[in-house]
C-alpha atoms as a PDB file:
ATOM      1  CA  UNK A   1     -13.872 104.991  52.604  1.00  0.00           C
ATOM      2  CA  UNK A   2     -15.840 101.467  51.938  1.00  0.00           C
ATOM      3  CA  UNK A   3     -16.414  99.161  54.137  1.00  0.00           C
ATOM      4  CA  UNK A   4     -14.329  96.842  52.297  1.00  0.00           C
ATOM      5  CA  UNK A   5     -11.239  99.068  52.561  1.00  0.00           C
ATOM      6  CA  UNK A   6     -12.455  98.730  56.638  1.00  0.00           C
ATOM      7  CA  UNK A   7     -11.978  94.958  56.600  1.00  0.00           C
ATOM      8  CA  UNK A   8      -8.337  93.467  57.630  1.00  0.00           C
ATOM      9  CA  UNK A   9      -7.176  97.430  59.218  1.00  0.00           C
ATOM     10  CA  UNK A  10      -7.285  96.582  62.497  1.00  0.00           C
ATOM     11  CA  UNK A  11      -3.511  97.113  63.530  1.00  0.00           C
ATOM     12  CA  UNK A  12      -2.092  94.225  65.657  1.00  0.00           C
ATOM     13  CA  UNK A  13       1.228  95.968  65.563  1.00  0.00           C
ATOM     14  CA  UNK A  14      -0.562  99.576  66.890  1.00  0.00           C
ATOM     15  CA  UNK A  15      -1.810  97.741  69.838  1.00  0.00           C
ATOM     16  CA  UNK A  16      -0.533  99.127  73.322  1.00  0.00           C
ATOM     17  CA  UNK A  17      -0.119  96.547  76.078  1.00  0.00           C
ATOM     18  CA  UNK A  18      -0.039  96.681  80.021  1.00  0.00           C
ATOM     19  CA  UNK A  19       2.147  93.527  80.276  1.00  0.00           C
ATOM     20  CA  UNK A  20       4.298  91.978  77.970  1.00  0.00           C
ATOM     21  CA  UNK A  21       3.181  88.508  76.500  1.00  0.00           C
ATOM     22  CA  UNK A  22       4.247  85.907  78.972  1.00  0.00           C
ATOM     23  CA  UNK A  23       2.579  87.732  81.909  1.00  0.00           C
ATOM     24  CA  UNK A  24      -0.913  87.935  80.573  1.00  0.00           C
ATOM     25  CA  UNK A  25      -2.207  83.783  80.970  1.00  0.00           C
ATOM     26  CA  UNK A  26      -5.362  83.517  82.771  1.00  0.00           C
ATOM     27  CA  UNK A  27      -5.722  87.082  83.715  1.00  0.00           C
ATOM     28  CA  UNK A  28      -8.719  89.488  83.121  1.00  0.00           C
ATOM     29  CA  UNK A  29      -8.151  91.453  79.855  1.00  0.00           C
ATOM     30  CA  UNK A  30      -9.606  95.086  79.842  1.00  0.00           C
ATOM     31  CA  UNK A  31      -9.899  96.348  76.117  1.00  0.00           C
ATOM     32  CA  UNK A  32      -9.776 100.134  75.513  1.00  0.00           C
ATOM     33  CA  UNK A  33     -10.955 102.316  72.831  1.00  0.00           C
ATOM     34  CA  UNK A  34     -10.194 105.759  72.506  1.00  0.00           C
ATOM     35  CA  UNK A  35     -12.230 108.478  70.929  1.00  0.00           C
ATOM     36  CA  UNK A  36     -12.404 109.916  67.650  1.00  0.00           C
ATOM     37  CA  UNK A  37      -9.379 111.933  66.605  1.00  0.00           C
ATOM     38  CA  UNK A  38      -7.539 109.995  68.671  1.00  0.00           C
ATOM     39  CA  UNK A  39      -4.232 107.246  69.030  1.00  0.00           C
ATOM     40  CA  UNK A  40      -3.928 104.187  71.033  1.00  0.00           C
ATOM     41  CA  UNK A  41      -1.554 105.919  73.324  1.00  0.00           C
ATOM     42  CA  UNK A  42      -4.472 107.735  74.703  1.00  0.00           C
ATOM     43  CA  UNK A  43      -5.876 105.470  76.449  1.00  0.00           C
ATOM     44  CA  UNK A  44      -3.049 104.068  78.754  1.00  0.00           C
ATOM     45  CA  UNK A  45      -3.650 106.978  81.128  1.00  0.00           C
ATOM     46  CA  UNK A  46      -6.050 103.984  82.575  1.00  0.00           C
ATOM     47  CA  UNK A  47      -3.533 101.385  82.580  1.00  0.00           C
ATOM     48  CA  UNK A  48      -1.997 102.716  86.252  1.00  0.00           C
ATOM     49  CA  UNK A  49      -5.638 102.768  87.965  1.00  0.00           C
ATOM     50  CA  UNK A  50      -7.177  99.033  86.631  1.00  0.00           C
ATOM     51  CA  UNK A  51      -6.992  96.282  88.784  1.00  0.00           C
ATOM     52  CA  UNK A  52      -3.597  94.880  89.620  1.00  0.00           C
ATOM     53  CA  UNK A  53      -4.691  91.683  88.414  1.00  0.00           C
ATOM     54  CA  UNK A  54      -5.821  92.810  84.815  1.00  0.00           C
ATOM     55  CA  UNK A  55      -4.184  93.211  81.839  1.00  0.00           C
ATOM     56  CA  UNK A  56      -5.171  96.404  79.250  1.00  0.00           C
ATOM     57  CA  UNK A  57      -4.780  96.433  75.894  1.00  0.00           C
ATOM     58  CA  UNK A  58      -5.226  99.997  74.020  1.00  0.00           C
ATOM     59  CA  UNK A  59      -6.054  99.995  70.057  1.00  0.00           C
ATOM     60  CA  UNK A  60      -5.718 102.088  67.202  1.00  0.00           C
ATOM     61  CA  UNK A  61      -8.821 102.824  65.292  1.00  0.00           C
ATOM     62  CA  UNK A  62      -8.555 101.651  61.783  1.00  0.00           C
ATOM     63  CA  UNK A  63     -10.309 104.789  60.407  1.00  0.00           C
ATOM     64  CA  UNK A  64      -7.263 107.716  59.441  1.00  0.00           C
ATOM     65  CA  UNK A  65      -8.764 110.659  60.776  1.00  0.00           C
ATOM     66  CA  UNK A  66      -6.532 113.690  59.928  1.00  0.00           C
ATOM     67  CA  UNK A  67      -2.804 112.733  61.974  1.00  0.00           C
ATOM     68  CA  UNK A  68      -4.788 110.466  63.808  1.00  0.00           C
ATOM     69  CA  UNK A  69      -7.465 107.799  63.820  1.00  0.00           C
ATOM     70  CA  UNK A  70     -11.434 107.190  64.121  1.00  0.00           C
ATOM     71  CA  UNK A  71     -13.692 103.926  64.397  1.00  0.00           C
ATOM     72  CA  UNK A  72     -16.129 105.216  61.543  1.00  0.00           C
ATOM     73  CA  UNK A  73     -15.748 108.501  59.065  1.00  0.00           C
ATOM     74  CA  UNK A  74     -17.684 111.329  59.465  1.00  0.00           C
ATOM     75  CA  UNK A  75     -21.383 110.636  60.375  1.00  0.00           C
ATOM     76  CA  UNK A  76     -23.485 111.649  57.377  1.00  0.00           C
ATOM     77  CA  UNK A  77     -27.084 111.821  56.766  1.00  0.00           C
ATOM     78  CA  UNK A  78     -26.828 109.033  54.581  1.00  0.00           C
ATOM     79  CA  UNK A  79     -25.997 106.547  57.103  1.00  0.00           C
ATOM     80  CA  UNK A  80     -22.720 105.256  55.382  1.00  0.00           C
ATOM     81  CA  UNK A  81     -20.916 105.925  58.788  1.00  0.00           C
ATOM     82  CA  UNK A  82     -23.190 103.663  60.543  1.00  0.00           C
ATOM     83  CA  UNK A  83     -22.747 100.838  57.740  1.00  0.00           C
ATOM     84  CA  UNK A  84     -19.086 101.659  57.659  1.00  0.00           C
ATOM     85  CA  UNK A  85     -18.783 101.389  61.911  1.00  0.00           C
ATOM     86  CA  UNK A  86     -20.551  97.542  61.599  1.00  0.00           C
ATOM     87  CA  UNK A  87     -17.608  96.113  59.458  1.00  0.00           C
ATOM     88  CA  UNK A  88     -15.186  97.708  62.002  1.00  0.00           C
ATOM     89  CA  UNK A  89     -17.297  95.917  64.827  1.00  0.00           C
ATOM     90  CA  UNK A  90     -17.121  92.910  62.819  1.00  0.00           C
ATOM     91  CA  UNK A  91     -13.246  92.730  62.711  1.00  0.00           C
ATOM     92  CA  UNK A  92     -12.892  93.731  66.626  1.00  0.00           C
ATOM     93  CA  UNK A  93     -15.141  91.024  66.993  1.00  0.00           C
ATOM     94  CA  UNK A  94     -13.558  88.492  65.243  1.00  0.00           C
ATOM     95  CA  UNK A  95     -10.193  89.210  66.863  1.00  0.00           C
ATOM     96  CA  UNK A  96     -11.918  89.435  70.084  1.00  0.00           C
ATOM     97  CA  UNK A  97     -13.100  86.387  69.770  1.00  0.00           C
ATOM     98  CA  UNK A  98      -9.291  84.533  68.659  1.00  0.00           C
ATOM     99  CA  UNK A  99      -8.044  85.666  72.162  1.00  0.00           C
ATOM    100  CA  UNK A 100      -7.087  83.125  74.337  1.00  0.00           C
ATOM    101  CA  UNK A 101      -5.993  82.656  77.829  1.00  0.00           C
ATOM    102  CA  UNK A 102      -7.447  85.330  79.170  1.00  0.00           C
ATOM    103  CA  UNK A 103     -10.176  84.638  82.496  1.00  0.00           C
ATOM    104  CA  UNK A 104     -12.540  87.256  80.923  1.00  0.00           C
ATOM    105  CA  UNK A 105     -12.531  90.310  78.699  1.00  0.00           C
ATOM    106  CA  UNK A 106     -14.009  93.912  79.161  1.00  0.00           C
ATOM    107  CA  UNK A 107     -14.822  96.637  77.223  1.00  0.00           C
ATOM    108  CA  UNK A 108     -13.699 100.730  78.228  1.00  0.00           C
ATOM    109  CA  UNK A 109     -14.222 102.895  75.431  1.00  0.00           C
ATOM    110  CA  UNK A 110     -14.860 106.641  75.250  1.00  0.00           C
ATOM    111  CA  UNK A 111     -16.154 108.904  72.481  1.00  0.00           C
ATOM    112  CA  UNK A 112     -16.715 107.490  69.792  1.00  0.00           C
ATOM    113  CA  UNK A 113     -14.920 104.242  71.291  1.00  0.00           C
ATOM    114  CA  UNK A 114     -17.882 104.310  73.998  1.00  0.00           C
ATOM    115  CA  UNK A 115     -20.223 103.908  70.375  1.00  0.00           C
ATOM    116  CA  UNK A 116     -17.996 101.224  69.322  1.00  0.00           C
ATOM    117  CA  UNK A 117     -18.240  98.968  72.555  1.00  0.00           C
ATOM    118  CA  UNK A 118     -21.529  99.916  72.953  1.00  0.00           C
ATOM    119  CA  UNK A 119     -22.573  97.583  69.238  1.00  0.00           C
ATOM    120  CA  UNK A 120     -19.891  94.787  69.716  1.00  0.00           C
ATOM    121  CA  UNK A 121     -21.883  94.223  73.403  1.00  0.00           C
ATOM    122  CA  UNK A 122     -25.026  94.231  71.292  1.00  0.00           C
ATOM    123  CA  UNK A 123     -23.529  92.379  68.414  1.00  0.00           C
ATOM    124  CA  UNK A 124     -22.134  89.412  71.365  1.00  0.00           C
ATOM    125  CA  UNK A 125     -23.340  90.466  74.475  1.00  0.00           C
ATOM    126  CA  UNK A 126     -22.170  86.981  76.420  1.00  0.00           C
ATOM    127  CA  UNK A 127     -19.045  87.643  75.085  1.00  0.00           C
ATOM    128  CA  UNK A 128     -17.734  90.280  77.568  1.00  0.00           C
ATOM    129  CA  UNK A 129     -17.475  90.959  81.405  1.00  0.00           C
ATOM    130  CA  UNK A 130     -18.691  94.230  81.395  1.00  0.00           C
ATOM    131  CA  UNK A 131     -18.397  97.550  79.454  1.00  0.00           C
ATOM    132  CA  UNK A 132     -17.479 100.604  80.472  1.00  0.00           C
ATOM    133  CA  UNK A 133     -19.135 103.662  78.194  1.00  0.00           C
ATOM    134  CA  UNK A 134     -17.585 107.616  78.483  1.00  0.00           C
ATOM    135  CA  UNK A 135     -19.061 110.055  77.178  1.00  0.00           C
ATOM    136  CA  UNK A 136     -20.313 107.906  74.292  1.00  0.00           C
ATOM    137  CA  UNK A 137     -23.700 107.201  72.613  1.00  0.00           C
ATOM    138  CA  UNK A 138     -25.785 104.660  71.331  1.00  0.00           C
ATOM    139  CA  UNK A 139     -27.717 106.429  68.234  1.00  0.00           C
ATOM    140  CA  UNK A 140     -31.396 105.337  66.640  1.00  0.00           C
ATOM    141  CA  UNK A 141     -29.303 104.014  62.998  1.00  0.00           C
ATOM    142  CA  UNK A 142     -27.001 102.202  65.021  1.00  0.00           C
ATOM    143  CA  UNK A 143     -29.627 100.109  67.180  1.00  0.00           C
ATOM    144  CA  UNK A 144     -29.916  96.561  65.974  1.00  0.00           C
ATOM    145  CA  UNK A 145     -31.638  92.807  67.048  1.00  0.00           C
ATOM    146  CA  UNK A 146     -31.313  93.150  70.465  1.00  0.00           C
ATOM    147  CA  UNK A 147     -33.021  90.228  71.687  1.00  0.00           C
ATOM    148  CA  UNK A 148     -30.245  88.162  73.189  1.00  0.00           C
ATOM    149  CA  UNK A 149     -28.929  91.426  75.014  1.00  0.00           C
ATOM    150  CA  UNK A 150     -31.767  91.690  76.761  1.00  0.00           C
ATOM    151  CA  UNK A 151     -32.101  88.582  77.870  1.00  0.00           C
ATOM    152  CA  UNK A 152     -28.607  88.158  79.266  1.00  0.00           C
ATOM    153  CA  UNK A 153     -28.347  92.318  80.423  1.00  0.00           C
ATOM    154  CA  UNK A 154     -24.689  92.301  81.046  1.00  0.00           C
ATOM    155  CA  UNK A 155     -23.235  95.009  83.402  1.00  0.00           C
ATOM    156  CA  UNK A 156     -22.498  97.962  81.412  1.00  0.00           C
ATOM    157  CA  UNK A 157     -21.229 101.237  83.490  1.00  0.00           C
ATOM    158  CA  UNK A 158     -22.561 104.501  81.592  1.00  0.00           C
ATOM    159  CA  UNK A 159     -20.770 107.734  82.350  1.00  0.00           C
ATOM    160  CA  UNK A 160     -22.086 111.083  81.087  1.00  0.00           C
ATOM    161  CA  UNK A 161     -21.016 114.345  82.083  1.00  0.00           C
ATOM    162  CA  UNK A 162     -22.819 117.527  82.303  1.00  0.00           C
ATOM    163  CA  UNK A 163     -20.980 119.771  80.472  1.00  0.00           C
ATOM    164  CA  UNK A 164     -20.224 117.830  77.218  1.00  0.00           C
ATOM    165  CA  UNK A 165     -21.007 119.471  74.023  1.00  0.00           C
ATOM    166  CA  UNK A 166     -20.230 117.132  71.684  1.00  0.00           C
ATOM    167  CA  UNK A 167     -22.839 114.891  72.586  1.00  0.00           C
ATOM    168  CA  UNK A 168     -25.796 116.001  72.578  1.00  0.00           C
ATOM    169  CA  UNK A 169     -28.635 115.849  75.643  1.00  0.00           C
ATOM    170  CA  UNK A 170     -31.074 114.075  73.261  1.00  0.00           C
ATOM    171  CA  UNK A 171     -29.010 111.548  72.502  1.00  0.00           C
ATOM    172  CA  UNK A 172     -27.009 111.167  75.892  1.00  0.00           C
ATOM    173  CA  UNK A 173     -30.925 110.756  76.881  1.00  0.00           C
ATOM    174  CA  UNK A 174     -31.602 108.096  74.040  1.00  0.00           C
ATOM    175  CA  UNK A 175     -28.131 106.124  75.437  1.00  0.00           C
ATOM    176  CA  UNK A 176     -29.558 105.697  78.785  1.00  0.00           C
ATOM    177  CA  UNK A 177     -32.863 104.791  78.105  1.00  0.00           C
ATOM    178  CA  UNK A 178     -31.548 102.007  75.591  1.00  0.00           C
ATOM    179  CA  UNK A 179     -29.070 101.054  78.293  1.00  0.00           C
ATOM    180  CA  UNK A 180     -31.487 100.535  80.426  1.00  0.00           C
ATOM    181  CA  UNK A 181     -33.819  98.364  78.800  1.00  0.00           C
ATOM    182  CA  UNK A 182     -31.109  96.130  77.896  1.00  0.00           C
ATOM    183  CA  UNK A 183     -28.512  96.235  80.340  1.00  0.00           C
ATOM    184  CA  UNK A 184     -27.280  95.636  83.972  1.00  0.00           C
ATOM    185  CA  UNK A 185     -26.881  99.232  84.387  1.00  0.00           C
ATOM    186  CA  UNK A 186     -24.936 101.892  86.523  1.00  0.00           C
ATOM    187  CA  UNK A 187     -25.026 104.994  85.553  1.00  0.00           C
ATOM    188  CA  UNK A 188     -23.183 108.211  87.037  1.00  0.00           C
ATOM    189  CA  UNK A 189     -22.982 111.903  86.381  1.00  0.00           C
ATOM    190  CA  UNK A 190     -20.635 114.210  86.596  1.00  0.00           C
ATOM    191  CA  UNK A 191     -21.948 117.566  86.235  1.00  0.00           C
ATOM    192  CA  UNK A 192     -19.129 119.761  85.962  1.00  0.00           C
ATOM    193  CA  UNK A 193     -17.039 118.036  83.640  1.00  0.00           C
ATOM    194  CA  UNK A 194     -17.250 118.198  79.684  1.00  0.00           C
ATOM    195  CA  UNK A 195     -16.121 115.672  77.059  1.00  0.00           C
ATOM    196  CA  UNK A 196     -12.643 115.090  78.278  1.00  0.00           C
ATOM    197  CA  UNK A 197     -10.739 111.628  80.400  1.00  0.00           C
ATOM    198  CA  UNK A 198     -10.364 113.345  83.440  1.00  0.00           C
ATOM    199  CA  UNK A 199      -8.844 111.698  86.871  1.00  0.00           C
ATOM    200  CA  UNK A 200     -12.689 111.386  87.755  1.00  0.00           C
ATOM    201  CA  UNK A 201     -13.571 108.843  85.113  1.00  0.00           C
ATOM    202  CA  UNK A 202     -10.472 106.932  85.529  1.00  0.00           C
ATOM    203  CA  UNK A 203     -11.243 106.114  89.092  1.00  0.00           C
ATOM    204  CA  UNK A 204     -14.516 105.379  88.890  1.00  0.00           C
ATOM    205  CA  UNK A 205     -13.841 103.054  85.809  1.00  0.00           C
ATOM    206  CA  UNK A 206     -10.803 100.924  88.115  1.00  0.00           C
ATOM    207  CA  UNK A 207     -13.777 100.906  90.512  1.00  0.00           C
ATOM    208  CA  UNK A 208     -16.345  99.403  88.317  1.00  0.00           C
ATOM    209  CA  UNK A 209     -13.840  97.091  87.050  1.00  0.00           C
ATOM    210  CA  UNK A 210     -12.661  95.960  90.482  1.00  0.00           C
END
């Protein structure tokens, strides 16, 4: 899949809200991002636990991906999955950026997702609250100008747990380090879990958020 075919897929009518229309004015927005192989419905499971006063909004990435969906195709040598991921960046940026009324926005993404918010911070890093990364990575191809992150190092909340093996150490490593040059960081560990949403990164998401 081109890039091109990326642009104008992000699915307004896939998106899964906490609160209908006219009871999100003025109220924090949290945006989640699920993994790859995975549906907007997967991320709700966080909806129950944010803070009463936010409202969540779960998407559907615009990559098919089997029966469900992906924020980039399969990473490749090549680097055509990192080119591809930009122009998906580009369009969650751009309809981040027509949102209105809301006090602030923040990013939660795992996976893959936890890629994807990782580059639109980097892409407009005074454009959100805070981020929330899961079990995500920032990789070497994907690292861009970074100059106005650093300078305004918004709070981003890294999560890594010990027993993932689908990312790997090196590059879990490689996401912290970047993180931390650039970043407000917090960073926590969970040593016996593996590459899964579990109750434990929930909570401690609601209570970064709060």
């Amino acid at each position: 899949m081109s890039a091109a075919r990326l642009t104008g897929m992000l699915d307004k009518d896939a998106m899964v809200w906490s609160a209908p229309e006219d009871q999100r004015d003025g109220r924090p927005l949290v945006v989640l991002l699920h993994g790859r192989y995975g549906t907007e419905h997967d991320m709700t499971q966080f909806f129950p636990a944010l803070p009463a006063d936010a409202v969540a909004v779960s998407l559907r990435g615009p990559v098919p991906w089997g029966d469900r969906w992906a924020w980039a195709p399969e990473w490749t040598a090549d680097g055509a999955a990192a080119h591809q991921i930009r122009a998906v960046v580009d369009e969650l940026l751009a309809w981040v950026t027509g949102l209105r009324g809301f006090g602030s926005i923040s990013l939660v993404g795992f996976s893959q997702g936890g890629a994807t918010s990782l580059l639109m911070l980097q892409a407009a890093p005074r454009q959100f609250a805070a981020v929330v990364q899961l079990c995500g990575f920032m990789a070497p191809e994907m690292a861009g100008p970074d100059d106005e992150l650093r300078a305004v190092r918004p709070p981003v909340l890294n999560i890594r747990c010990g027993q993932d093996t689908a990312i790997p150490a090196d590059l879990a490593d490689y996401t912290s380090a970047w993180l931390r040059a650039r970043t407000t960081l917090t960073e926590l560990a969970f040593e016996e879990l593996g590459h899964a949403i579990t109750p434990e990164l929930i909570a401690a998401t609601a209570d970064y958020l709060r």
